[in-house]
Protein backbone atom coordinates (compact mmCIF):
# COMPACT_ATOMS: atom_id res chain seq x y z
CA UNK A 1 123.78 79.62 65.98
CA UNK A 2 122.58 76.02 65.40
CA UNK A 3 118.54 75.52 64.91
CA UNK A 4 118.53 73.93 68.78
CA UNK A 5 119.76 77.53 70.30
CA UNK A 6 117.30 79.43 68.63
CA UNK A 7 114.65 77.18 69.49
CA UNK A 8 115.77 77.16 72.89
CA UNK A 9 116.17 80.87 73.08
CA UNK A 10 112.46 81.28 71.44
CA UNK A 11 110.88 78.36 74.22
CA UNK A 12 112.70 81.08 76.84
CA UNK A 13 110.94 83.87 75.43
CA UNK A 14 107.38 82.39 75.67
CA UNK A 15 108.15 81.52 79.46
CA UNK A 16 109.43 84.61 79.74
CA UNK A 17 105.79 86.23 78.81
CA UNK A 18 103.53 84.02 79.84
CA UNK A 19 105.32 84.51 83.15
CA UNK A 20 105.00 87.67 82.91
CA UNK A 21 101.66 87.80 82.22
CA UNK A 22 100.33 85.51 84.93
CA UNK A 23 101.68 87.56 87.43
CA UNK A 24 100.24 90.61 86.23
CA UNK A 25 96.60 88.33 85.94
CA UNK A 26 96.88 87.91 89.56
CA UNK A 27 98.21 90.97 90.39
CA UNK A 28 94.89 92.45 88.44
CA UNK A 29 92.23 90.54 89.26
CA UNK A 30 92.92 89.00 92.27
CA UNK A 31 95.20 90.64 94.86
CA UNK A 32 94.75 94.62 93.93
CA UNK A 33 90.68 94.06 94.00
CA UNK A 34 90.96 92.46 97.49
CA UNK A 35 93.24 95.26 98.42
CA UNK A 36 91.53 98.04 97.94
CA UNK A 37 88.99 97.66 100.10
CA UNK A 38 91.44 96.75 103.40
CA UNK A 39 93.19 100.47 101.81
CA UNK A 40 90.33 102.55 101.70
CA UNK A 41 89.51 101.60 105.39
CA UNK A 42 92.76 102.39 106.10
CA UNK A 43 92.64 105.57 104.30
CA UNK A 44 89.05 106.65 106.46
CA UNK A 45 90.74 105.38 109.96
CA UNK A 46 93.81 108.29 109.07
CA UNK A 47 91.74 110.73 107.76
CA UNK A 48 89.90 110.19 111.30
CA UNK A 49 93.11 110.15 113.63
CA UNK A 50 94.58 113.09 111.25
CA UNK A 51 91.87 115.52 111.71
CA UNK A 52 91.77 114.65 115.82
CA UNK A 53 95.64 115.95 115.44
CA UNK A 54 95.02 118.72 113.54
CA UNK A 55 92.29 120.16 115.84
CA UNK A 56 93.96 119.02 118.94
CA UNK A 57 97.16 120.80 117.65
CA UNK A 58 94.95 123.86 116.76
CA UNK A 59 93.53 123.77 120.20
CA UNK A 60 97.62 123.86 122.36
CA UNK A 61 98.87 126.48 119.78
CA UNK A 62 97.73 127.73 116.59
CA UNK A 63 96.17 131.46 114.88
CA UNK A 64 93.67 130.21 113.27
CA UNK A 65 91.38 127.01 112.59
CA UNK A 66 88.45 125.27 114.53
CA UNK A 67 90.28 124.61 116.98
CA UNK A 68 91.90 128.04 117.40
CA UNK A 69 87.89 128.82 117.44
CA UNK A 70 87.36 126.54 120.11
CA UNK A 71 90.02 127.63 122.54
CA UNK A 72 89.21 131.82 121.92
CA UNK A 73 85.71 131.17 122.33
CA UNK A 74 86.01 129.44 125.27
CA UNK A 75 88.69 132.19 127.00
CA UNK A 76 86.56 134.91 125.77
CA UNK A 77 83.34 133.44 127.62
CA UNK A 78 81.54 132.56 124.34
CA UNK A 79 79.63 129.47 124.85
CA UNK A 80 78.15 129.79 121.17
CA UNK A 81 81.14 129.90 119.11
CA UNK A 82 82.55 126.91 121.07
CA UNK A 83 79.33 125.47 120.39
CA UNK A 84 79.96 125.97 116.53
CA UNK A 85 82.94 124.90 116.40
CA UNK A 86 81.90 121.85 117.85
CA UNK A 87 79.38 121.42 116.03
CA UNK A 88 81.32 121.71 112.71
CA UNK A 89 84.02 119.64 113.53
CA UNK A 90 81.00 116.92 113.77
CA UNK A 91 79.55 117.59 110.82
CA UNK A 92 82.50 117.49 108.81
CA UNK A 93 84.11 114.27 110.82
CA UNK A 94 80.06 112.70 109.66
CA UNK A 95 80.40 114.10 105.73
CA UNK A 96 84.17 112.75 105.59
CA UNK A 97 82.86 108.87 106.95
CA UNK A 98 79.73 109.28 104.67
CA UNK A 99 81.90 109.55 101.83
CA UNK A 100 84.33 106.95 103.22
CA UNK A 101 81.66 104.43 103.41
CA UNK A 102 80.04 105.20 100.09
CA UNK A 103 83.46 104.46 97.97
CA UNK A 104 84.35 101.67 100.17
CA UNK A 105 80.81 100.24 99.11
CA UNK A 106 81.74 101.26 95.81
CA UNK A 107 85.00 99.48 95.75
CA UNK A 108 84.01 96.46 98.10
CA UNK A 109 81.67 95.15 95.02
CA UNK A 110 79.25 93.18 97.08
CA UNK A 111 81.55 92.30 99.85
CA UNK A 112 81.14 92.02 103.60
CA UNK A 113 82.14 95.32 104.99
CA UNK A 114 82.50 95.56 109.25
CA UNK A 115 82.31 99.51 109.86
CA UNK A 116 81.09 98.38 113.76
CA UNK A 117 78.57 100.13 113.82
């Protein structure tokens, strides 16, 4: 190979990386960082609508669970345990969006954060 192909070949190369490397820049510092917090509130609005499912499914037909709880408490006449289990699935829908809200704080470095509060 002549002195103009390698030269050629070696200009390639260093496109090649610094390419390379300014898309992984942006894909570091800019987008993932403005990502993460749009995924964590994403992440807390699932956990939310999961754990509605979950006791709503418990509730139709399940053995066990809060909702299961719920729904034998409330055919058996016992206004306490439905009480509890109410009362529990508050308390750990409040500790779940607690923690939700402290990383996305975390994460959100200084940011503007909606929760609607």
């Amino acid at each position: 190979m002549s002195f103009f192909a390698i030269s050629i070949l070696y200009i390639i190369h260093i496109y090649f990386v610094i390419f390379w490397y300014i898309i992984l820049y942006i894909f570091s510092k800019i987008i993932i960082p403005n990502a993460l917090v749009d995924i964590f509130v994403g992440l807390n609005l699932g956990l939310g609508y999961s754990f509605r499912a979950i006791i709503g499914a418990e509730l139709i037909a399940a053995s066990s669970g809060l909702g299961y709880l719920i729904s034998d408490g409330r055919s058996m006449s016992r206004t306490d345990v439905v009480l509890v289990g109410i009362l529990v699935i508050g308390f750990l829908g409040i500790i779940s969006e607690f923690i939700f809200r402290k990383i996305i704080n975390k994460v959100s470095r200084g940011k503007q954060v909606n929760f609607n509060d």
